[in-house]
N, C-alpha and C. Protein backbone atom coordinates (compact mmCIF):
# COMPACT_ATOMS: atom_id res chain seq x y z
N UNK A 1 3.70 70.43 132.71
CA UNK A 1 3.18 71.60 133.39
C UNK A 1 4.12 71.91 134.56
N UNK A 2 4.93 73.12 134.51
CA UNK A 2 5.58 73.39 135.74
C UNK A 2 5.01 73.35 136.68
N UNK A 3 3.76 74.22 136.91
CA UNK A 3 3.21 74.39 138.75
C UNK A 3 2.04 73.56 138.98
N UNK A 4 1.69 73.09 140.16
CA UNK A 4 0.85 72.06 140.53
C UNK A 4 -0.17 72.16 139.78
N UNK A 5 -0.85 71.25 139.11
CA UNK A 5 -3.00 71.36 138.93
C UNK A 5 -3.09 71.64 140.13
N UNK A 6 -2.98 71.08 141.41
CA UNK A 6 -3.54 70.93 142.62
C UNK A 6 -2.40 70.71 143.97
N UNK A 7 -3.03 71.56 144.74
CA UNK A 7 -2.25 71.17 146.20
C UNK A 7 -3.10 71.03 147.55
N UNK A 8 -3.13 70.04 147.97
CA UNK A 8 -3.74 69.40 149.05
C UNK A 8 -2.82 69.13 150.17
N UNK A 9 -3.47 70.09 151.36
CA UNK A 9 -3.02 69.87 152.53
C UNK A 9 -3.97 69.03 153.28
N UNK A 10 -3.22 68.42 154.15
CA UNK A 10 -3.93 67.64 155.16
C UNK A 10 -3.05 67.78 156.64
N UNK A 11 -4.15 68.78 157.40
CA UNK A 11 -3.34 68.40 158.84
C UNK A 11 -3.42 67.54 160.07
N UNK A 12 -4.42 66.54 159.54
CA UNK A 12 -4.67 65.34 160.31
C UNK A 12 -5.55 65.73 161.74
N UNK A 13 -6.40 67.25 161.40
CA UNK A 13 -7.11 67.62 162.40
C UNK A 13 -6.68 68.33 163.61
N UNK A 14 -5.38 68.86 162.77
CA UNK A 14 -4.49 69.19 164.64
C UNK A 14 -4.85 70.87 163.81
N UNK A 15 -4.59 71.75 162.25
CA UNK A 15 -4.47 72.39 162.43
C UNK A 15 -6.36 73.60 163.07
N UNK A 16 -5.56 75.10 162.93
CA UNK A 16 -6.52 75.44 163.45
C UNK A 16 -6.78 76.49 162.45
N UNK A 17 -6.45 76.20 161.34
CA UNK A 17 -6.89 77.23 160.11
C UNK A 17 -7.42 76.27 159.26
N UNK A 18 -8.08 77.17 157.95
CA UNK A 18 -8.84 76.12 157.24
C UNK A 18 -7.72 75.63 156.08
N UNK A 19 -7.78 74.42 156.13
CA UNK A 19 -6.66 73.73 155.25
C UNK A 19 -6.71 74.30 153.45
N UNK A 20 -8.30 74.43 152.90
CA UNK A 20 -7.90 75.30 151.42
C UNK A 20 -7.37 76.37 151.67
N UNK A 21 -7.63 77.37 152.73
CA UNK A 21 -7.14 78.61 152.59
C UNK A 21 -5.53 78.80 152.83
N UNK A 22 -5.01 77.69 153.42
CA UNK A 22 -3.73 77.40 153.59
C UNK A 22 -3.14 77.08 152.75
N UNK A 23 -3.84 76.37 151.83
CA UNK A 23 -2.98 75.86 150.42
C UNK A 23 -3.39 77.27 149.48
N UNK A 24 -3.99 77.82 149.62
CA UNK A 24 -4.31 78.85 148.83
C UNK A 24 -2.68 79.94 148.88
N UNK A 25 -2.85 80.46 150.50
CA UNK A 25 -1.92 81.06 150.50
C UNK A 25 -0.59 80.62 150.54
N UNK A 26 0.09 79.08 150.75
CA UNK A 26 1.09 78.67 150.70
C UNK A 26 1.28 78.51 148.96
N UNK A 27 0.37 78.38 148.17
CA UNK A 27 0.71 78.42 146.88
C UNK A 27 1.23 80.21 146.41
N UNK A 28 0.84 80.94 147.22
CA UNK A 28 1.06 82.43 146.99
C UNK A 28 2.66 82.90 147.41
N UNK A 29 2.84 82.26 148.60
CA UNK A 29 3.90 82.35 149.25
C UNK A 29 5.44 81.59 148.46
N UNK A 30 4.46 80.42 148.14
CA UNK A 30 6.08 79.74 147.29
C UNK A 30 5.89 79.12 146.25
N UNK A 31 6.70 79.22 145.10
CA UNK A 31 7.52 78.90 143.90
C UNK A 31 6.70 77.66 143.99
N UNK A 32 6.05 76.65 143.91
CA UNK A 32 6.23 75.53 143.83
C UNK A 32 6.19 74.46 142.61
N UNK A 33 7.06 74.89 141.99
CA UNK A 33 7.31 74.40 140.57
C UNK A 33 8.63 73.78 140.51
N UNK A 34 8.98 72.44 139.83
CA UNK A 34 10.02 71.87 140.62
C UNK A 34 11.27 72.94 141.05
N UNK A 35 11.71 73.71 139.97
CA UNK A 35 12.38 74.85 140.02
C UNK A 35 12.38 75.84 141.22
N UNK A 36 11.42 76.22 141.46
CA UNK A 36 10.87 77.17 142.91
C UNK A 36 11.35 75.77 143.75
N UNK A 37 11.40 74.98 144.24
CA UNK A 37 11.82 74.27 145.61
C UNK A 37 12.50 73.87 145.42
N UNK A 38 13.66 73.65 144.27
CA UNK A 38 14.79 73.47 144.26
C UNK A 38 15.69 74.52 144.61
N UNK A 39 14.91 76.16 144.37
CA UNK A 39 15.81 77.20 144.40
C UNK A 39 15.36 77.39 146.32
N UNK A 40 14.24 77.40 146.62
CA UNK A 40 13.88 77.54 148.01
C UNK A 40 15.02 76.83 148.76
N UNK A 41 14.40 75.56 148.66
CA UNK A 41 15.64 74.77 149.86
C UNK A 41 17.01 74.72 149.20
N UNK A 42 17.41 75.02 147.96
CA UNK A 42 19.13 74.74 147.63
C UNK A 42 18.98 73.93 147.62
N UNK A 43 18.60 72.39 146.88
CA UNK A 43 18.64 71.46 146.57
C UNK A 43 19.53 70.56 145.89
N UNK A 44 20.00 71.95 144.75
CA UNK A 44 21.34 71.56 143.84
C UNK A 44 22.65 71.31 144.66
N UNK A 45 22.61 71.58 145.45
CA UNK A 45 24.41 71.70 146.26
C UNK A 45 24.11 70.53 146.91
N UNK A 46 25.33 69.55 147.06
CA UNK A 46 25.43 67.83 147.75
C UNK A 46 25.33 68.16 149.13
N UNK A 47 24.32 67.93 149.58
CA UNK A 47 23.87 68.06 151.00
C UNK A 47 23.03 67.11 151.91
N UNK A 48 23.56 65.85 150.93
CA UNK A 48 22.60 64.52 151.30
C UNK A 48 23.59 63.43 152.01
N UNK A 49 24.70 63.71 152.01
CA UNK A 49 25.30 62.55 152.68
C UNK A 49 24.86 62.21 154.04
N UNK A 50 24.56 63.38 154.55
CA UNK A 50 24.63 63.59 156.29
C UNK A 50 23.36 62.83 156.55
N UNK A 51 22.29 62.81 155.45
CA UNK A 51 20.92 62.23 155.51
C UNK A 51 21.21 60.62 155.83
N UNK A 52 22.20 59.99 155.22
CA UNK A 52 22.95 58.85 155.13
C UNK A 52 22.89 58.06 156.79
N UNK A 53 22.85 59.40 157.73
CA UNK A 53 23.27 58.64 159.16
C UNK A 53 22.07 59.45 160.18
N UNK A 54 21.35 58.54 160.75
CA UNK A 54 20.53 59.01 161.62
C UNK A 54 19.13 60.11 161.43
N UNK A 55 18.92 59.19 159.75
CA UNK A 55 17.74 60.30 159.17
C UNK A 55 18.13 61.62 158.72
N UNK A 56 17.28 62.30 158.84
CA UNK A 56 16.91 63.50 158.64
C UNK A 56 15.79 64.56 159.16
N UNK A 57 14.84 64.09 159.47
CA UNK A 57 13.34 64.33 160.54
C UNK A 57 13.65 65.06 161.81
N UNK A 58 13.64 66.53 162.07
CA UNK A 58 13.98 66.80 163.15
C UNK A 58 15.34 67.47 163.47
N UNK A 59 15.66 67.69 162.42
CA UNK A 59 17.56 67.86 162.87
C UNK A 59 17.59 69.05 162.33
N UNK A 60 18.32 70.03 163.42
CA UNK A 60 18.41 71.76 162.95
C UNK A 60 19.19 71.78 161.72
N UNK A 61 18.49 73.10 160.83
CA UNK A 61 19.07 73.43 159.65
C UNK A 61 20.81 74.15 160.21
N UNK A 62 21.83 73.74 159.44
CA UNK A 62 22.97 73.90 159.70
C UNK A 62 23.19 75.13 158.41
N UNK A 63 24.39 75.77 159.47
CA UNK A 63 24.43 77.10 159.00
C UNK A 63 24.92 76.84 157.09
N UNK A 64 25.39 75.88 156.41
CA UNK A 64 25.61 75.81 154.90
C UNK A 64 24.38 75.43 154.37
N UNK A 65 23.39 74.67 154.64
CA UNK A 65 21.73 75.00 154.37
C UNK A 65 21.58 73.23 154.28
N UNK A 66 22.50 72.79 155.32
CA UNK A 66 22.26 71.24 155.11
C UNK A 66 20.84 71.29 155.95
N UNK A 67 20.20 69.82 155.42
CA UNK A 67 18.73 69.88 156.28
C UNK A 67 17.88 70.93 155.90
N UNK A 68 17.72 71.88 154.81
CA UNK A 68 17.30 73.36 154.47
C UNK A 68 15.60 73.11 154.14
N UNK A 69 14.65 71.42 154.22
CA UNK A 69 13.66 71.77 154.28
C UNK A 69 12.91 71.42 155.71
N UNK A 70 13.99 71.32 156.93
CA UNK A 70 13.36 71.59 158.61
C UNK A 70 13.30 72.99 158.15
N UNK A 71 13.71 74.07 157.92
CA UNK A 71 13.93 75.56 158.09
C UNK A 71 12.32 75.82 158.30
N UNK A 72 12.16 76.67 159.06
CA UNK A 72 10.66 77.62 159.81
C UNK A 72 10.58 78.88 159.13
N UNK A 73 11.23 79.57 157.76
CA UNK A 73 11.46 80.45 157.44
C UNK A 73 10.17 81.11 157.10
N UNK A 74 8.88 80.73 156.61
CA UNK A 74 7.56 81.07 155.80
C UNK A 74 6.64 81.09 157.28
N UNK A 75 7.17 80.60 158.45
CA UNK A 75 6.01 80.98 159.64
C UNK A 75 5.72 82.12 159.73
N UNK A 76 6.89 83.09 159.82
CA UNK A 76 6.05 84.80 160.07
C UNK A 76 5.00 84.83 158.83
N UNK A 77 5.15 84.79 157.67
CA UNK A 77 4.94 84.71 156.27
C UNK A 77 3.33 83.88 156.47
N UNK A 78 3.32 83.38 157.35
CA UNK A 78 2.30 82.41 157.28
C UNK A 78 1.13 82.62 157.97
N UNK A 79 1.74 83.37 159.32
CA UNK A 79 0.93 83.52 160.66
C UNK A 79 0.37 85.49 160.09
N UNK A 80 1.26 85.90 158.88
CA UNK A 80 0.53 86.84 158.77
C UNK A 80 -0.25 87.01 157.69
N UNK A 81 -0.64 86.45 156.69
CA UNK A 81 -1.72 85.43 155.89
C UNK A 81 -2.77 85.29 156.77
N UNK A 82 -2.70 84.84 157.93
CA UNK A 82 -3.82 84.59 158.91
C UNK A 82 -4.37 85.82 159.52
């Protein structure tokens, strides 16, 4: 099956929307079929070495799309869903 049976968010109580309706609309918003988040973040292009040194968690997306799933790109996208 390409796209999820199911997607479950959990925001550990910090968020301030309701977590189905978030997965509702984040399933609306993106591809998520392995295909859709491979094409989202560019996954295919070697962009993992850099992961190699000092993580990855936190570190700005660089302008060739290294680090491309920190990117904030779906917040407007998100906050207007709300």
């Amino acid at each position: 099956v390409a796209h999820p049976l199911s997607v479950y968010i959990d925001t550990q109580g910090t968020g301030r929307v309701d977590e189905d309706k978030l997965s509702d609309v984040l399933q609306q918003l993106v591809n998520l079929s392995p295909r859709g988040i491979r094409t989202h973040l560019g996954l295919n292009r070697p962009i993992y070495a850099r992961t190699s040194s000092y993580g990855h968690f936190g570190r700005t997306p660089e302008a060739d799309g290294g680090f491309s799933w920190e990117r904030t790109d779906l917040v407007d996208d998100l906050r207007g869903a709300f």
